[in-house]
C-alpha atoms as a PDB file:
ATOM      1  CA  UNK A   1      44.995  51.034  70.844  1.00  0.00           C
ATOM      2  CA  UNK A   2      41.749  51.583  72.428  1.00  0.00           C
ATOM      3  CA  UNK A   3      43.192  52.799  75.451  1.00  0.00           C
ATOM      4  CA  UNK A   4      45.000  55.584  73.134  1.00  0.00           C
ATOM      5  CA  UNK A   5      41.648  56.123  71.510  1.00  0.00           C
ATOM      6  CA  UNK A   6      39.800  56.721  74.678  1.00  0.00           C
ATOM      7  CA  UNK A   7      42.598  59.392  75.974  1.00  0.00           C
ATOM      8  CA  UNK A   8      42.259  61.031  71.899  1.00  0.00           C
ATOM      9  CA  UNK A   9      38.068  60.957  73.030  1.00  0.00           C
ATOM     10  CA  UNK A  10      39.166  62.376  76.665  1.00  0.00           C
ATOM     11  CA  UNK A  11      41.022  65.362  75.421  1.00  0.00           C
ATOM     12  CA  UNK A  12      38.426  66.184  72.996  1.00  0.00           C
ATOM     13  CA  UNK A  13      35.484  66.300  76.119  1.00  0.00           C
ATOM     14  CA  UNK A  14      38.055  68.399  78.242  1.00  0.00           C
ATOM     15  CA  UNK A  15      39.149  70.997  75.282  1.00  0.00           C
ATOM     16  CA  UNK A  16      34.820  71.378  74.121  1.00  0.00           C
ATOM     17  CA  UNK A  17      34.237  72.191  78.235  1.00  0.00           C
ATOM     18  CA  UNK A  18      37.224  74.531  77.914  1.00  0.00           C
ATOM     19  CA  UNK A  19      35.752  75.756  75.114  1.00  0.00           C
ATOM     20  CA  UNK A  20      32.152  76.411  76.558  1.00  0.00           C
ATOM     21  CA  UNK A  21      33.455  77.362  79.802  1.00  0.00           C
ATOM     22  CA  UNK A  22      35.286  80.152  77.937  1.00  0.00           C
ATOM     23  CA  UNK A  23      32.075  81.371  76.117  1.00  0.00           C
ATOM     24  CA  UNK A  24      29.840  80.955  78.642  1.00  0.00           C
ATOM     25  CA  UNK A  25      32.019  83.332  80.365  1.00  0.00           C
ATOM     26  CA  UNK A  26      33.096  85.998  77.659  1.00  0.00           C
ATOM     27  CA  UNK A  27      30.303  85.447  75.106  1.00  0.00           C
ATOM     28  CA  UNK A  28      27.302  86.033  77.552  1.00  0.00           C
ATOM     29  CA  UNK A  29      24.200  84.669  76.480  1.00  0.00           C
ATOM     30  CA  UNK A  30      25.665  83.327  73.349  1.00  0.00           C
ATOM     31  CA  UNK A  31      25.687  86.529  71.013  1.00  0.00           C
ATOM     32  CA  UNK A  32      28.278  87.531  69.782  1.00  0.00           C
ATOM     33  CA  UNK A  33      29.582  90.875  68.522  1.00  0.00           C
ATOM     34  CA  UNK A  34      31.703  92.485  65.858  1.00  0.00           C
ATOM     35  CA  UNK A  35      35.330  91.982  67.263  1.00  0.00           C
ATOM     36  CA  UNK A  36      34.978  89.754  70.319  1.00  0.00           C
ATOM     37  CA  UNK A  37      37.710  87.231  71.094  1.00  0.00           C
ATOM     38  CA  UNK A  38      36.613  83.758  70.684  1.00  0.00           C
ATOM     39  CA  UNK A  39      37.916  80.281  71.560  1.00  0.00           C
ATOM     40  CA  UNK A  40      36.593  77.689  69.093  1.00  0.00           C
ATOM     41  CA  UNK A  41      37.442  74.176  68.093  1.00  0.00           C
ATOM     42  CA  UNK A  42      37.937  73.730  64.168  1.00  0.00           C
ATOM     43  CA  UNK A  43      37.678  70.918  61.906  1.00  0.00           C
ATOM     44  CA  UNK A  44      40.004  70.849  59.077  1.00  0.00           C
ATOM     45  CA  UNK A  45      37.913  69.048  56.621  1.00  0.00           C
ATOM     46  CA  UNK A  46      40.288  66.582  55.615  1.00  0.00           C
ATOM     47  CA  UNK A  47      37.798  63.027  54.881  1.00  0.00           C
ATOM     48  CA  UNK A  48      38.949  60.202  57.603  1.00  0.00           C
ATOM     49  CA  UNK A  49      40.745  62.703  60.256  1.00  0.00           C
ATOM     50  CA  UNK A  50      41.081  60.627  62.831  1.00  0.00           C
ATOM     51  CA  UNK A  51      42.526  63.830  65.345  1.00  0.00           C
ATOM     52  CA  UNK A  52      39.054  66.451  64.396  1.00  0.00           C
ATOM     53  CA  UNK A  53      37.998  68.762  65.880  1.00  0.00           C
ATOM     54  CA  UNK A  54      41.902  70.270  66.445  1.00  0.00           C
ATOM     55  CA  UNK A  55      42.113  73.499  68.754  1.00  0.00           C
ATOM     56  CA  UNK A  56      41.306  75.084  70.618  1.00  0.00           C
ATOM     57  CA  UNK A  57      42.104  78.281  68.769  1.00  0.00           C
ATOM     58  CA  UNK A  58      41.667  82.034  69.351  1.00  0.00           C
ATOM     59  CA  UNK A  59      39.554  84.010  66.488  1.00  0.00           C
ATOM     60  CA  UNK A  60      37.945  87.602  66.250  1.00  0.00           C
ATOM     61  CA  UNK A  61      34.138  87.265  65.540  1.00  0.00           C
ATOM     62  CA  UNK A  62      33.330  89.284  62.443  1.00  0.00           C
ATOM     63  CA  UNK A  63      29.884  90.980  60.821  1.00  0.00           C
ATOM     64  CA  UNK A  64      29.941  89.672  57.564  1.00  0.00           C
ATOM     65  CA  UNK A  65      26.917  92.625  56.995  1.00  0.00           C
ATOM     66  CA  UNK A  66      26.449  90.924  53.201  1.00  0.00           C
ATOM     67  CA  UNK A  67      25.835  87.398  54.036  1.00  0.00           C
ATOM     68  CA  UNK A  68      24.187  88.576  57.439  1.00  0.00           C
ATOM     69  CA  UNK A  69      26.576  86.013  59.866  1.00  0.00           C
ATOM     70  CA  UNK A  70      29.602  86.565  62.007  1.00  0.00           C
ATOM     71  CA  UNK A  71      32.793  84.440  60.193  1.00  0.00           C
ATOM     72  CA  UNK A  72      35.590  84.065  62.038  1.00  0.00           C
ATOM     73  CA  UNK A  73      39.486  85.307  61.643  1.00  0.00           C
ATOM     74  CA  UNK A  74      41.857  83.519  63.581  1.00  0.00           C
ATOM     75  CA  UNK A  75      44.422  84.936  65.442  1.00  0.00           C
ATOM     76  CA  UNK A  76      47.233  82.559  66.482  1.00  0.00           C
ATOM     77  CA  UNK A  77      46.914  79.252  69.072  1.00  0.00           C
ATOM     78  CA  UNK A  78      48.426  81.471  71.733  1.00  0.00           C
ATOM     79  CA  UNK A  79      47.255  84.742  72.837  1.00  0.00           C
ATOM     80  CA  UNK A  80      49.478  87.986  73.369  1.00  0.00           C
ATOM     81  CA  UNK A  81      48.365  91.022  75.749  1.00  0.00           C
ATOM     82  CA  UNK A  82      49.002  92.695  73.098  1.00  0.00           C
ATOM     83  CA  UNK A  83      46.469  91.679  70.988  1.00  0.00           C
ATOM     84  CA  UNK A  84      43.702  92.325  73.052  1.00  0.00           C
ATOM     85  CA  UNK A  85      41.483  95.037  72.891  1.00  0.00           C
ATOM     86  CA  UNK A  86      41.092  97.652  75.355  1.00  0.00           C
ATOM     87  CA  UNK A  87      38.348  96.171  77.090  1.00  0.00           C
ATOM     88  CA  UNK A  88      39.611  92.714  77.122  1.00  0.00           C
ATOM     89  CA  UNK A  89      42.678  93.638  78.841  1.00  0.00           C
ATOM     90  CA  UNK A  90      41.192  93.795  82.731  1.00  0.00           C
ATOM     91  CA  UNK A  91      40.364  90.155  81.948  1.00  0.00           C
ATOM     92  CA  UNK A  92      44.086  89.242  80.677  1.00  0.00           C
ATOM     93  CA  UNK A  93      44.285  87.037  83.933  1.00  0.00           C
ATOM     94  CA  UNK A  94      41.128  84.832  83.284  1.00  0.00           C
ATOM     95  CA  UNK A  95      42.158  84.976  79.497  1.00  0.00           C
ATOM     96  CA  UNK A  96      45.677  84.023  80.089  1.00  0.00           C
ATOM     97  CA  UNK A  97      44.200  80.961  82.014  1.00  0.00           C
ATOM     98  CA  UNK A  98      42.315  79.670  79.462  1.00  0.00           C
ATOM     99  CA  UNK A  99      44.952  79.911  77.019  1.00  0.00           C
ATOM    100  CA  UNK A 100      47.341  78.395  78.809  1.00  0.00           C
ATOM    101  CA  UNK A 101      45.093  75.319  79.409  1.00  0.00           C
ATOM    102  CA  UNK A 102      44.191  75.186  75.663  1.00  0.00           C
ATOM    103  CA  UNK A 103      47.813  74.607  74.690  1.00  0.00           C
ATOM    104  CA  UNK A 104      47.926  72.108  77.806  1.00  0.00           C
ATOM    105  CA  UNK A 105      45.672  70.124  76.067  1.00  0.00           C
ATOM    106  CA  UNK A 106      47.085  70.774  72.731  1.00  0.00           C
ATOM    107  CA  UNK A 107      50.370  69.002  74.240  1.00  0.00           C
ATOM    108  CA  UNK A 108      48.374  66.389  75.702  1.00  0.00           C
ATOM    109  CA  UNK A 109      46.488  65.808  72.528  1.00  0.00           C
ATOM    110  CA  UNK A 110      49.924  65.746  70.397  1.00  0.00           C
ATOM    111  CA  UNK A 111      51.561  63.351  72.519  1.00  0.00           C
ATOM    112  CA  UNK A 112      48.559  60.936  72.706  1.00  0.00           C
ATOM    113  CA  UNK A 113      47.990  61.468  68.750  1.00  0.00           C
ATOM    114  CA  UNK A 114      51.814  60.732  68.249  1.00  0.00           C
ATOM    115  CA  UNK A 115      51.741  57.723  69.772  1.00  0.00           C
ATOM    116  CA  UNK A 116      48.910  56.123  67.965  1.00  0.00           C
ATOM    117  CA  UNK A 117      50.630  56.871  64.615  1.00  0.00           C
ATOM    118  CA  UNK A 118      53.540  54.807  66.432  1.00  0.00           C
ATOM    119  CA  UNK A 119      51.297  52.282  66.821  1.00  0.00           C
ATOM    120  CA  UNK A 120      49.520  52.136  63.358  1.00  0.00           C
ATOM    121  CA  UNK A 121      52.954  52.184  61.766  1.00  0.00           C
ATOM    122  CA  UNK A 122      54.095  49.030  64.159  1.00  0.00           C
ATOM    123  CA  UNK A 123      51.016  47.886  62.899  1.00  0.00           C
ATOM    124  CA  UNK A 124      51.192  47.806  59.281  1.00  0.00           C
ATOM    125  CA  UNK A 125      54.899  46.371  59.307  1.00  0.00           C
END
């Protein structure tokens, strides 16, 4: 079981580097703006996950000019040329990159997660 919760702990480092990777490249210097693509990690707010923070999902940075702070709409876990923004399309190759290793370690993490549910059920019976 530990060994399974050291993997869960591994894919969590690699997704939050994937994640700041990402930004570090797209969201220069940290600021955002109205409309820019972001990857972020959520947490779902359930008490006792054991699988938080789950991602890494694509959102849309929005001015929320009332409470003075961007909020966040997500888009979908994958990302579509289609979706992107004038701008963001000369970047669809580094983009598509990124995306494709965030549902890489979405698999990874699903697989890994799956099999320690295996083993709590073994567990209990």
């Amino acid at each position: 079981m530990r060994e399974l919760q050291a993997k869960l702990a591994d894919i969590h480092a690699r997704m939050k580097v994937l994640v700041d990777y990402y930004n570090s490249e797209f969201n220069s210097k940290g600021t955002l703006r109205d409309g820019k693509l972001v990857l972020k990690m959520m947490t779902c707010g359930k008490e006792g996950c054991n699988y938080c923070p789950h991602g890494p999902y694509w959102y849309r940075a929005v001015l929320n000019k009332r409470a003075g702070r961007y909020m966040f709409q997500y888009l979908r876990k994958t990302i579509a040329k289609g979706m992107l923004k004038g701008y963001e399309r000369q970047y669809w190759e580094r983009i598509k990159f990124y995306d494709d290793e965030a549902a890489r370690l979405r698999d990874m993490k699903t697989q890994v997660s799956r099999e320690i549910k295996k083993y709590r059920k073994l567990l209990r019976h």
